[in-house]
C-alpha atoms as a PDB file:
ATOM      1  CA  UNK A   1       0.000   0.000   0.000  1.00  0.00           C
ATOM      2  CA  UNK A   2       1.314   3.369  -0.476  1.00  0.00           C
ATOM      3  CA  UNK A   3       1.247   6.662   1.266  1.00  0.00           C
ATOM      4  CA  UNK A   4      -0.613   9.291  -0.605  1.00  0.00           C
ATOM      5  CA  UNK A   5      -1.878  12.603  -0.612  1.00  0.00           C
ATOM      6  CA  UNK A   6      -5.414  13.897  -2.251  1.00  0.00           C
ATOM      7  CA  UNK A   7      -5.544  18.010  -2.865  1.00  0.00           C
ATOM      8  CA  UNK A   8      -9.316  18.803  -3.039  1.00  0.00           C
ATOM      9  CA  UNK A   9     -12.523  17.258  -1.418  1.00  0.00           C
ATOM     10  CA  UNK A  10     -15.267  18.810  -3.678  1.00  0.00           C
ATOM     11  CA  UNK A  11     -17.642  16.785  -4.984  1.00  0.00           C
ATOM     12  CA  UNK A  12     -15.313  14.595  -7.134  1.00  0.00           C
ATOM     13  CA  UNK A  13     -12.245  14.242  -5.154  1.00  0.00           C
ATOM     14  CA  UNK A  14     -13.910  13.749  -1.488  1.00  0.00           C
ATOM     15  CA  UNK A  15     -15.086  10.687  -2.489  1.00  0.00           C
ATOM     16  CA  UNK A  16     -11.989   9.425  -4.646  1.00  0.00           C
ATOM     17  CA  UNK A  17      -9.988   9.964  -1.489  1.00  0.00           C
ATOM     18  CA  UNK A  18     -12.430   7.616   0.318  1.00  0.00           C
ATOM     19  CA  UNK A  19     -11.995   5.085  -1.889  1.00  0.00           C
ATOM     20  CA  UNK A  20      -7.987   5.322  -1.895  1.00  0.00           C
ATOM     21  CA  UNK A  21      -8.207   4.443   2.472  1.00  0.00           C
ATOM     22  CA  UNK A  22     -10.769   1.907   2.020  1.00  0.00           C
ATOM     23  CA  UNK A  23      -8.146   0.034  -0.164  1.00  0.00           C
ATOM     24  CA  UNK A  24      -5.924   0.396   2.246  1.00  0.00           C
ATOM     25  CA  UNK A  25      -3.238   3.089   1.258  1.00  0.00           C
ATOM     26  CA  UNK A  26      -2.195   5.776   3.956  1.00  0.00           C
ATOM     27  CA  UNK A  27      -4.090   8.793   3.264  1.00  0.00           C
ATOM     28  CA  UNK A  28      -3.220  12.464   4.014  1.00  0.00           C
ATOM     29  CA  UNK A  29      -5.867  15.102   2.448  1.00  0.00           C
ATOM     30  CA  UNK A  30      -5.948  18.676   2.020  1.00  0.00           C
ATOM     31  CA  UNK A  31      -8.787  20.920   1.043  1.00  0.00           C
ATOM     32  CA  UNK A  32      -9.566  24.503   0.838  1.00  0.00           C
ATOM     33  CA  UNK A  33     -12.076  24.666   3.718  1.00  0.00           C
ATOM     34  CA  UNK A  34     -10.499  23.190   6.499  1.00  0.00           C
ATOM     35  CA  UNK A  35     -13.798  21.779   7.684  1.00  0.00           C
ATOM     36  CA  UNK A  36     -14.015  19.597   5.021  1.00  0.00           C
ATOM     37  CA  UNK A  37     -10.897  17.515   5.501  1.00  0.00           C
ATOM     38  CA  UNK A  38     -11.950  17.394   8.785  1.00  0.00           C
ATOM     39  CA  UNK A  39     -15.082  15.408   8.194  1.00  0.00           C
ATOM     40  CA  UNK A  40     -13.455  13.461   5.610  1.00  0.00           C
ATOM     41  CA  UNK A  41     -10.949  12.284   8.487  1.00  0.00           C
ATOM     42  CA  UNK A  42     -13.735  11.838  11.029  1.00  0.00           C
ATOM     43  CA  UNK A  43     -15.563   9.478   8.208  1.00  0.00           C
ATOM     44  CA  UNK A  44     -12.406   7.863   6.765  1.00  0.00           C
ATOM     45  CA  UNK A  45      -9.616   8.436   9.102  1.00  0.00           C
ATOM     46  CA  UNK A  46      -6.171   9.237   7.760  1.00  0.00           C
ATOM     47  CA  UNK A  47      -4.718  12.592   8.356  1.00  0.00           C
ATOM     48  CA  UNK A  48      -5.283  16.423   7.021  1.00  0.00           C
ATOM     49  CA  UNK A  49      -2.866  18.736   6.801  1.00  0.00           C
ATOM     50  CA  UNK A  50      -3.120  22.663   6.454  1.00  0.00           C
ATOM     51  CA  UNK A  51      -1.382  23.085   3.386  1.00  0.00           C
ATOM     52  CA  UNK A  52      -0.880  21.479  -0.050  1.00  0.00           C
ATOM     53  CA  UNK A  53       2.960  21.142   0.612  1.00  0.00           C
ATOM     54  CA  UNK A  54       2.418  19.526   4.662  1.00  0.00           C
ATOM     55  CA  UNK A  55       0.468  17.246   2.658  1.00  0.00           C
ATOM     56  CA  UNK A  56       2.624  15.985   0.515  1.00  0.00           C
ATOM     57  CA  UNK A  57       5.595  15.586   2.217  1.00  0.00           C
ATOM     58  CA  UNK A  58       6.897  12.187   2.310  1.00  0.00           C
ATOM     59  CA  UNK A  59       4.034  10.694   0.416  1.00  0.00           C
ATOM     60  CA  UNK A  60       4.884   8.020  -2.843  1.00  0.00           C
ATOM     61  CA  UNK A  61       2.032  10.161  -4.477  1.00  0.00           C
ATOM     62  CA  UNK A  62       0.275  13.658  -4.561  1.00  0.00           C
ATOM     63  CA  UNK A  63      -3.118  13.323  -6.164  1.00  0.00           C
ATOM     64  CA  UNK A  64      -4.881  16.359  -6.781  1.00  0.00           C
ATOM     65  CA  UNK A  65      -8.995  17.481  -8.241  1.00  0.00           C
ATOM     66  CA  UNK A  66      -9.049  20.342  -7.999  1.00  0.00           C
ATOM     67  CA  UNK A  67     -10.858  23.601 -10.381  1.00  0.00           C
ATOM     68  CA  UNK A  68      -9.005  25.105 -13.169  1.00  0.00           C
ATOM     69  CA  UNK A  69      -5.868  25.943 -14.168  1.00  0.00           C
ATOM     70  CA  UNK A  70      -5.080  28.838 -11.650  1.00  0.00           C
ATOM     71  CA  UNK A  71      -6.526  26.798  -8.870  1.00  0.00           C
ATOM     72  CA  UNK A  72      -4.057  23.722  -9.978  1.00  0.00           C
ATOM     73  CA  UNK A  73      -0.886  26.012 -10.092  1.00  0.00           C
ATOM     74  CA  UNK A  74      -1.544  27.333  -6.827  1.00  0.00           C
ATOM     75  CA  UNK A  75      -1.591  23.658  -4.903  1.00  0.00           C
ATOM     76  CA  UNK A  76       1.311  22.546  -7.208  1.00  0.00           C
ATOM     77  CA  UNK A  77       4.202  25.440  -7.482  1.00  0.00           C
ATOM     78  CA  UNK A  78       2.253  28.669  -5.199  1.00  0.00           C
ATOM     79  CA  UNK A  79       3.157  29.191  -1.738  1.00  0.00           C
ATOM     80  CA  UNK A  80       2.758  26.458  -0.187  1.00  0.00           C
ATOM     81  CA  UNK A  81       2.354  24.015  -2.731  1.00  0.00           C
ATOM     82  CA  UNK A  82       2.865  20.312  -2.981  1.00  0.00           C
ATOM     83  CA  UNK A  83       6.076  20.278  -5.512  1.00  0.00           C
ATOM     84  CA  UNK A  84       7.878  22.367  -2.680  1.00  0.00           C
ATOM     85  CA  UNK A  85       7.437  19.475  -0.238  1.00  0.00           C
ATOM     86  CA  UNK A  86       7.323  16.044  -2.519  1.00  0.00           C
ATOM     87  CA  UNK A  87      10.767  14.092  -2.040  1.00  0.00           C
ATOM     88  CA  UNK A  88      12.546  13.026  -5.541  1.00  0.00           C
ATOM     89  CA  UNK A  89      11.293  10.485  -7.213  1.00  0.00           C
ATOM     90  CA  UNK A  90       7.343  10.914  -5.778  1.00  0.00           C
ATOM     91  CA  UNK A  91       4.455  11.076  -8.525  1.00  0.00           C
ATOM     92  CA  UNK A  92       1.984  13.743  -8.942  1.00  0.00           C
ATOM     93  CA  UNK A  93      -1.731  12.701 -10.507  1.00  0.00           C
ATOM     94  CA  UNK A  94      -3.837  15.439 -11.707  1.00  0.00           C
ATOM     95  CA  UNK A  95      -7.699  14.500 -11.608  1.00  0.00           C
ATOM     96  CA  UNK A  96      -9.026  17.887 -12.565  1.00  0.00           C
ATOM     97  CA  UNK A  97      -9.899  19.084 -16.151  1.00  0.00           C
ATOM     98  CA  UNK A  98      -7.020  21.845 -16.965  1.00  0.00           C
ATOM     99  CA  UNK A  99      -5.276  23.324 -20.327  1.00  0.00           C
ATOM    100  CA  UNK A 100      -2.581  21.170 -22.152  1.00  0.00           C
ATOM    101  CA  UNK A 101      -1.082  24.546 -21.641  1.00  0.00           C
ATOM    102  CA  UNK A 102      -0.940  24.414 -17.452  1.00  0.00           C
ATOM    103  CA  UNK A 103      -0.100  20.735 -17.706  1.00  0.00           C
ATOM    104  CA  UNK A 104       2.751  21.038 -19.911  1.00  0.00           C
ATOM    105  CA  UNK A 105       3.791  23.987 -17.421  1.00  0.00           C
ATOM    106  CA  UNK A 106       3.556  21.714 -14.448  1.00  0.00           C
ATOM    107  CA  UNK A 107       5.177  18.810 -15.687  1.00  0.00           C
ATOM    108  CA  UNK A 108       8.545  20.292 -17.095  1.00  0.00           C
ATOM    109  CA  UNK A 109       8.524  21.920 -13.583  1.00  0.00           C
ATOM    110  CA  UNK A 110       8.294  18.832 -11.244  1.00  0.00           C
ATOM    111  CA  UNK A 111      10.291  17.228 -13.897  1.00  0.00           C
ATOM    112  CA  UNK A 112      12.956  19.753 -13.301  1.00  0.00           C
ATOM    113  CA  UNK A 113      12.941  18.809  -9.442  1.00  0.00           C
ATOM    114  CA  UNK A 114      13.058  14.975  -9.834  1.00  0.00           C
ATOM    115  CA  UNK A 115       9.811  14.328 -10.117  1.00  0.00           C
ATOM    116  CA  UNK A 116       6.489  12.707 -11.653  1.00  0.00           C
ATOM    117  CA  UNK A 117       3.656  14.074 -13.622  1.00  0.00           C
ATOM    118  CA  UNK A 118       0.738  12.226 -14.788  1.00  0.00           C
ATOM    119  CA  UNK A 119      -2.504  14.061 -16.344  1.00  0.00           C
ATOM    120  CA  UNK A 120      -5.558  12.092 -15.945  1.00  0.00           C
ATOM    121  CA  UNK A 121      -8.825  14.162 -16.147  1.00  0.00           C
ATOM    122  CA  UNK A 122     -11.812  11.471 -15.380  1.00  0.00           C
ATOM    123  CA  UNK A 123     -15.001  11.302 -16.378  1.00  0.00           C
ATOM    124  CA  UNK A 124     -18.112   9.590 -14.643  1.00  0.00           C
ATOM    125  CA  UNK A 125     -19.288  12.531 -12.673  1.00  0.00           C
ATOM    126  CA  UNK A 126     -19.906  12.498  -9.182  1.00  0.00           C
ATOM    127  CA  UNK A 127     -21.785   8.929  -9.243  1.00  0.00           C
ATOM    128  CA  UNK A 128     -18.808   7.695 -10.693  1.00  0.00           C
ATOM    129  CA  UNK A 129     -16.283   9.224  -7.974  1.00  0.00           C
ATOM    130  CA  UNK A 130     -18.880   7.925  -5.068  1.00  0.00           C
ATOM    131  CA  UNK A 131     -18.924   4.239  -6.903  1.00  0.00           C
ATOM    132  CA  UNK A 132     -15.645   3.451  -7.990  1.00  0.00           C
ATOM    133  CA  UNK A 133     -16.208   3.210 -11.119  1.00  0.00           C
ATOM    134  CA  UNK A 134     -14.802   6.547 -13.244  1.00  0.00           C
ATOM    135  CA  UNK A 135     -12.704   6.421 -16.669  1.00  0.00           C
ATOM    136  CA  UNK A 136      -9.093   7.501 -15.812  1.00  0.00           C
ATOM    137  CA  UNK A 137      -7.341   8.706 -18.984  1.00  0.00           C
ATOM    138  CA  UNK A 138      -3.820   9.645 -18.777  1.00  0.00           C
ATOM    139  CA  UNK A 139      -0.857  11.123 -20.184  1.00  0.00           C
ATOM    140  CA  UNK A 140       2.644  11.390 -18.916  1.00  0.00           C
ATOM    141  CA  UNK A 141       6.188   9.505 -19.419  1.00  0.00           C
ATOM    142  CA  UNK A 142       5.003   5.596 -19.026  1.00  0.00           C
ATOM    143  CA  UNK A 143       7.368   4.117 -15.612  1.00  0.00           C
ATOM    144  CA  UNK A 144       5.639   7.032 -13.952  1.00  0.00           C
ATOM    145  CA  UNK A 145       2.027   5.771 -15.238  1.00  0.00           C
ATOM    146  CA  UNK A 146       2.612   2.238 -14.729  1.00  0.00           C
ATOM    147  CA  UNK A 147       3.556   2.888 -11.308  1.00  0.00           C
ATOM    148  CA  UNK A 148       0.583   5.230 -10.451  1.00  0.00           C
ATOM    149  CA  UNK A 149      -2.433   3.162 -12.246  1.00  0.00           C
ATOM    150  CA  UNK A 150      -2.582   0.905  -9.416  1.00  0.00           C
ATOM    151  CA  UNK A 151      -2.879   3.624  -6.931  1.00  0.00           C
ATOM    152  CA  UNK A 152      -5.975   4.830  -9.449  1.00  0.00           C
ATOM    153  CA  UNK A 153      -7.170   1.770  -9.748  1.00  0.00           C
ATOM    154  CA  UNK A 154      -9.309   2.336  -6.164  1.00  0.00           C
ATOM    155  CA  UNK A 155     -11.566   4.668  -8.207  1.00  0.00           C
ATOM    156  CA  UNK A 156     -11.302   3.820 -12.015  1.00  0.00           C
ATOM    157  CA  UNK A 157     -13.143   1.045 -13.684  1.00  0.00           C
ATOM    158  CA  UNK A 158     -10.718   1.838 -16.642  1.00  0.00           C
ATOM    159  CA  UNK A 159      -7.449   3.877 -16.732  1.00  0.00           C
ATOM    160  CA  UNK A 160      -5.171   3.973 -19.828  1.00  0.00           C
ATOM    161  CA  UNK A 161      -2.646   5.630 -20.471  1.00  0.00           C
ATOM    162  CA  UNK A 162      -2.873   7.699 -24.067  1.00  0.00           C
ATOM    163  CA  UNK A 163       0.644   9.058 -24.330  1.00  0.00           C
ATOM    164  CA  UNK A 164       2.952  11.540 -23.360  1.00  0.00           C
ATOM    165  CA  UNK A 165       2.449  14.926 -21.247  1.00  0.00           C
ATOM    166  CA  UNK A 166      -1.007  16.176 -22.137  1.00  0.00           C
ATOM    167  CA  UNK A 167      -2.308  13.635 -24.056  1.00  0.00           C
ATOM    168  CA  UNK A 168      -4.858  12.779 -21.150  1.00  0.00           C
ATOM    169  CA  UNK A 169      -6.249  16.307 -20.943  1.00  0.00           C
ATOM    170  CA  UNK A 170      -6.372  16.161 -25.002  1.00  0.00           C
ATOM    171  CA  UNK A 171      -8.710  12.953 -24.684  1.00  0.00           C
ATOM    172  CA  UNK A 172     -10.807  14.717 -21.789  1.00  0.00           C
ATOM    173  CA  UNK A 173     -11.548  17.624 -24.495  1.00  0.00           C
ATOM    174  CA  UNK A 174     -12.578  14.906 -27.134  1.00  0.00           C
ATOM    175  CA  UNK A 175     -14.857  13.605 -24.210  1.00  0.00           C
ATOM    176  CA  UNK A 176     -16.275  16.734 -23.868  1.00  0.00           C
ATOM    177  CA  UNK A 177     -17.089  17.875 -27.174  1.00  0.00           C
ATOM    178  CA  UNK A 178     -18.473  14.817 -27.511  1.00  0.00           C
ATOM    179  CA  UNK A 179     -21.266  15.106 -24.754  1.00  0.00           C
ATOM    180  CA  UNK A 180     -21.921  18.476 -25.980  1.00  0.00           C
ATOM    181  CA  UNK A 181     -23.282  17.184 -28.942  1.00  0.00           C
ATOM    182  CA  UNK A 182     -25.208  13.923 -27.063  1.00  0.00           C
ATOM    183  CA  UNK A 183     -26.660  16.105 -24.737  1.00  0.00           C
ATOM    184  CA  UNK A 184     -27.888  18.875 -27.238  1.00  0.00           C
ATOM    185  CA  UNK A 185     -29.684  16.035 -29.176  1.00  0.00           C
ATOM    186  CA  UNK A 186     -31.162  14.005 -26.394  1.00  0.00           C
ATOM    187  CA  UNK A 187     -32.797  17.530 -25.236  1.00  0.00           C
ATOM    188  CA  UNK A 188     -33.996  18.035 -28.771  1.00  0.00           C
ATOM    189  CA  UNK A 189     -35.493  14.648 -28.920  1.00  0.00           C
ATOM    190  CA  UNK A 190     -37.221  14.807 -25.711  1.00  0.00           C
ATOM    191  CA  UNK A 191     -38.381  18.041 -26.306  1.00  0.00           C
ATOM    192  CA  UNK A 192     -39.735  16.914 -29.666  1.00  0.00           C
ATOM    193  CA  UNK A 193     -41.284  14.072 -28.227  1.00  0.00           C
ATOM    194  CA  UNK A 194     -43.408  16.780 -25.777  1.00  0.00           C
ATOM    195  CA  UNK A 195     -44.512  18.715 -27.803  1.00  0.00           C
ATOM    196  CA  UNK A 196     -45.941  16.097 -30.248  1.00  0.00           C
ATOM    197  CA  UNK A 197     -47.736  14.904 -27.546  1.00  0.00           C
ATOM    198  CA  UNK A 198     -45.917  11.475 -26.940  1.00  0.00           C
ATOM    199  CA  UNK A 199     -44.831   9.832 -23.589  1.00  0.00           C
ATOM    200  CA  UNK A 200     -41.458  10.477 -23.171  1.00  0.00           C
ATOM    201  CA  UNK A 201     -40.827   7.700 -21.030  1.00  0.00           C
ATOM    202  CA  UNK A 202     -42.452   5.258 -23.317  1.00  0.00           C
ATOM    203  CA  UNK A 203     -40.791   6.879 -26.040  1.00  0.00           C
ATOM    204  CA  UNK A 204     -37.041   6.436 -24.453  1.00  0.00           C
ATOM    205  CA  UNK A 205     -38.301   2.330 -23.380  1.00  0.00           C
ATOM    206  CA  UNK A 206     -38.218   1.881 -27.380  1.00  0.00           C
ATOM    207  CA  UNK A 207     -35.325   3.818 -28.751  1.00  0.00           C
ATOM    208  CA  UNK A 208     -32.919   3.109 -26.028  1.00  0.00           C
ATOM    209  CA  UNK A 209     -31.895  -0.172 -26.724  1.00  0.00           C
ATOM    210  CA  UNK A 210     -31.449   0.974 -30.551  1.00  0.00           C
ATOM    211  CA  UNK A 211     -28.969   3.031 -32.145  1.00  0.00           C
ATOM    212  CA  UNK A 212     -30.075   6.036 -30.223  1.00  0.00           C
ATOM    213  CA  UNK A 213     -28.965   4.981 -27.046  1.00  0.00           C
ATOM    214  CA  UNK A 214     -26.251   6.445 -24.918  1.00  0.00           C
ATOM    215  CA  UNK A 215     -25.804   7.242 -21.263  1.00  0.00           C
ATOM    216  CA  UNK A 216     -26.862  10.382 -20.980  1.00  0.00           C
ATOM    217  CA  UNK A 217     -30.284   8.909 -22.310  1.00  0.00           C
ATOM    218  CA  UNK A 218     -29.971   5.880 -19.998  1.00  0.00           C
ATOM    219  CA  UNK A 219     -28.958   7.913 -17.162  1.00  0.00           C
ATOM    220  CA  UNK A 220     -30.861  11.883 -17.701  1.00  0.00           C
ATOM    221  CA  UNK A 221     -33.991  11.518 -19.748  1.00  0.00           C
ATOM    222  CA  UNK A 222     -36.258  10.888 -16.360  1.00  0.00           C
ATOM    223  CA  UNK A 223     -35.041  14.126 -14.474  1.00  0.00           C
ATOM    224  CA  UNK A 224     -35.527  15.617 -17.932  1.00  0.00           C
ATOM    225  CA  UNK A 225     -38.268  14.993 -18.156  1.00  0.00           C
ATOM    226  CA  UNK A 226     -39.371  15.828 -14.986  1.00  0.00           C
ATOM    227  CA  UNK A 227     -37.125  19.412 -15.121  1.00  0.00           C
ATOM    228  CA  UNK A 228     -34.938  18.380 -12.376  1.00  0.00           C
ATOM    229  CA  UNK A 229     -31.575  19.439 -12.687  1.00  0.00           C
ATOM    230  CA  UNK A 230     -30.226  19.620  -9.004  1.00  0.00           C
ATOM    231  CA  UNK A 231     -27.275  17.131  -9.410  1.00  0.00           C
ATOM    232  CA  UNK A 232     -24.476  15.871 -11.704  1.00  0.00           C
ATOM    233  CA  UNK A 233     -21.969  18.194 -13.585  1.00  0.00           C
ATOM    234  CA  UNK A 234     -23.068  22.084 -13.132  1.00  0.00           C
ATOM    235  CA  UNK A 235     -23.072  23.758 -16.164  1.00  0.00           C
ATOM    236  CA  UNK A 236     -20.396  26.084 -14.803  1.00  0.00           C
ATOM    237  CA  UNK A 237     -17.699  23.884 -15.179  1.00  0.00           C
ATOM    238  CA  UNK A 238     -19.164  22.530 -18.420  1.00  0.00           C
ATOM    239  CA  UNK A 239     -17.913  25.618 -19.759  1.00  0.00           C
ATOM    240  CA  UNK A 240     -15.304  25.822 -18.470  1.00  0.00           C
ATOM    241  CA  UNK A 241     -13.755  22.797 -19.996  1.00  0.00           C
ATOM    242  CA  UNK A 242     -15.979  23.593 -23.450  1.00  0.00           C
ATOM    243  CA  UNK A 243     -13.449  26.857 -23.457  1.00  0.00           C
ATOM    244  CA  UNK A 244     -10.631  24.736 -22.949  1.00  0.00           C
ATOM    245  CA  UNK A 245     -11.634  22.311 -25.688  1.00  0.00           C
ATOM    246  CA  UNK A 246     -12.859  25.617 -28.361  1.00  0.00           C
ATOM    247  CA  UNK A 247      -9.161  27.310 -27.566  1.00  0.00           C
ATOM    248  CA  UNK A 248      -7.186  24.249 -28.219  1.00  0.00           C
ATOM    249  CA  UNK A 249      -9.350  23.343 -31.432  1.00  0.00           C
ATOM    250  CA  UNK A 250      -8.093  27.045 -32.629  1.00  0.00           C
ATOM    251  CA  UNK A 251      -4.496  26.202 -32.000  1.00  0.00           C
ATOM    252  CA  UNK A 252      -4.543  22.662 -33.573  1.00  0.00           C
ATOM    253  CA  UNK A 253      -6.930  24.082 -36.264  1.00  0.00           C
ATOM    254  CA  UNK A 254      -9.858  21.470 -35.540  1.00  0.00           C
ATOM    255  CA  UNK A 255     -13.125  22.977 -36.342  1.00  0.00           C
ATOM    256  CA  UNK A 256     -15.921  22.269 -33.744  1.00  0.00           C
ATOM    257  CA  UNK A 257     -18.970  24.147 -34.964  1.00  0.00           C
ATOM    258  CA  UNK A 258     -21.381  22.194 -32.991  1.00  0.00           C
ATOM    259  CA  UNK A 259     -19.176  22.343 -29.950  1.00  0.00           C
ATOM    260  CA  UNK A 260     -19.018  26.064 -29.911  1.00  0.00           C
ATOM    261  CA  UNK A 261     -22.990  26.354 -30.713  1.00  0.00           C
ATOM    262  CA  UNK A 262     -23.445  24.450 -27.675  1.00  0.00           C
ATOM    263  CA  UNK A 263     -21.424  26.503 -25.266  1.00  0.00           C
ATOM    264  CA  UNK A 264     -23.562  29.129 -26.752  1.00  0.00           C
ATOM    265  CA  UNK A 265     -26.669  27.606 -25.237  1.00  0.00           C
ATOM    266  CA  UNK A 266     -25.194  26.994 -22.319  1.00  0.00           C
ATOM    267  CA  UNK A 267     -24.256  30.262 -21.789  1.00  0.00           C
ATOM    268  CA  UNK A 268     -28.122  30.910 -22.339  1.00  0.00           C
ATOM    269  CA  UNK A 269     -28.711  28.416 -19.423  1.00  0.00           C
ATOM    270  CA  UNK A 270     -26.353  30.031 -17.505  1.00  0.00           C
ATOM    271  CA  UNK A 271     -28.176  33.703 -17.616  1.00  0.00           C
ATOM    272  CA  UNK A 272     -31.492  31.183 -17.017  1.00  0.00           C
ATOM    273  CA  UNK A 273     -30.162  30.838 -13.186  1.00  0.00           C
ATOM    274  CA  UNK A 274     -28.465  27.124 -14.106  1.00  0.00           C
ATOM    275  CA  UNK A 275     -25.100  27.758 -13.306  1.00  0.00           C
ATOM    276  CA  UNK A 276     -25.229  24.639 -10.967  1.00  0.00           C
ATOM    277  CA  UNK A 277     -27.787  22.861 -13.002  1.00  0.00           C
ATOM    278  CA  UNK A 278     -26.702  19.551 -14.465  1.00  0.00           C
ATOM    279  CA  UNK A 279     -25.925  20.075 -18.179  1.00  0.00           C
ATOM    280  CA  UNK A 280     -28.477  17.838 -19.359  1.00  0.00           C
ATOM    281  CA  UNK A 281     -30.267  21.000 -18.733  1.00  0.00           C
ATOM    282  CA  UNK A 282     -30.287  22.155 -22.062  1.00  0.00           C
ATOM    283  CA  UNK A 283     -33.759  20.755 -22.425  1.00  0.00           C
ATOM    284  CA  UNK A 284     -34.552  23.408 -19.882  1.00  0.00           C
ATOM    285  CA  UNK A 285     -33.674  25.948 -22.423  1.00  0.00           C
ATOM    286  CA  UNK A 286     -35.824  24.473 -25.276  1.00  0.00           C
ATOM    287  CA  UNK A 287     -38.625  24.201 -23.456  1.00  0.00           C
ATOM    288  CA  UNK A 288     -38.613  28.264 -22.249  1.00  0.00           C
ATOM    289  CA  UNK A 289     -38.038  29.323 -25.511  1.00  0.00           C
ATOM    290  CA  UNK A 290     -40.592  27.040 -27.547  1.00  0.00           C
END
């Protein structure tokens, strides 16, 4: 088992952390709000320290989920910061969505103090995080991601490694832009379905197990449906990565029309009141404006 350190308790990372002592590894934690890490301790036991670089001092690994780039710089070279108390040789895992930009920053820099970098965005949302079971993918020199994937395996159901530096945030964006585009369908489709006056429900029973299918139908179309949007992956940070994804299609000259009409509407949802909303509410949208 190793000893390891986990930089954020939000909604993602609080319960990765849990699943990293309930395997058994030797778990120091660090958030923000002190009060978190304390109840994470009181539920998981472990240890909390006050800063990022307390944290990581002396652990085999720094794992870290946090919010953007400026947040991930600040627990990794600010005051304070984890790369100022790792020992040579330890491994730092990025969990949080960031710019191939910050990540290529970050790991020249802990590669110029003797140590590892692996990006390796997830995706599964917060159900996901709480069950185990999110999609790790990673990028980074391959010794160092050979010896962290068993560490990750406590939370993944599958990690792989893509290639080098970056190449896990590149896949996240391809993730991303992809659910754009499911999501922006599935809320035309179920808005079409309402206002032609079928069941939705009954409607979803028959295409689902067709070509139509995908989890965001399996998983969304009943809160939908219903207009519930109180859970999942706020809209905010949908953005957020849909500006990553739009700036790096500019430099690599990828054009992602639909992407960028998306992050459009959810800017509309956004001025709706849904910053927090899940982003499957886009069917929200649809059905104020028709």
């Amino acid at each position: 088992m190793a000893k390891v350190a986990f930089l954020g308790l939000g909604v993602m990372g609080y319960p990765m952390a849990g699943h990293l002592a309930k395997a058994g590894h030797d778990v120091t934690v660090y958030n923000r709000t002190a009060a978190k890490a304390e109840a994470w301790v009181a539920e998981h036991g472990g240890a909390r320290a006050e800063t990022p670089r307390a944290a990581a001092e002396g652990q085999d690994f720094v794992m870290a989920c946090v919010g953007n780039d400026d947040d991930l710089r600040a627990v990794c070279t600010g005051e304070d910061g984890a790369f100022g108390g790792m020992r040579e040789g330890a491994i730092f895992v990025d969990h949080t969505t960031v710019s191939a930009q910050v990540t290529a920053e970050l790991y020249e820099a802990a590669k110029g103090q003797g140590l590892g970098f692996v990006d390796a965005p997830v995706s599964g949302g917060q159900a996901g995080a709480e069950n185990g079971q999110l999609v790790v993918m990673c990028g980074g020199d391959a010794a160092q991601y050979d010896a962290a994937a068993p560490v990750i395996d406590a939370y993944a159901k599958l990690c792989k490694r893509l290639g080098g530096s970056g190449a896990g945030q590149l896949t996240k964006m391809v993730n991303q832009i992809c659910i754009a585009g499911l999501v922006q369908g599935l809320s035309e489709g179920l808005h079409f379905a309402q206002k032609a006056g079928l069941d939705g429900r009954e409607v979803v029973e028959v295409i689902g197990g067709g070509a139509a299918g995908s989890w965001q139908m399996v998983n969304r179309f009943e809160t939908m449906l219903d207009g519930k949007f109180d859970h999942g992956f706020a809209v905010d940070w949908m953005r957020k990565d849909l500006g990553i994804c739009l700036k790096t299609a500019d430099e690599v000259q990828a054009a992602l029309p639909v992407t960028a009409l998306v992050d459009q509407f959810y800017k509309e949802v956004q001025k709706m009141g849904g910053g927090r909303w899940d982003t499957s509410s886009l069917i929200a949208r649809l059905n104020a404006i028709g």
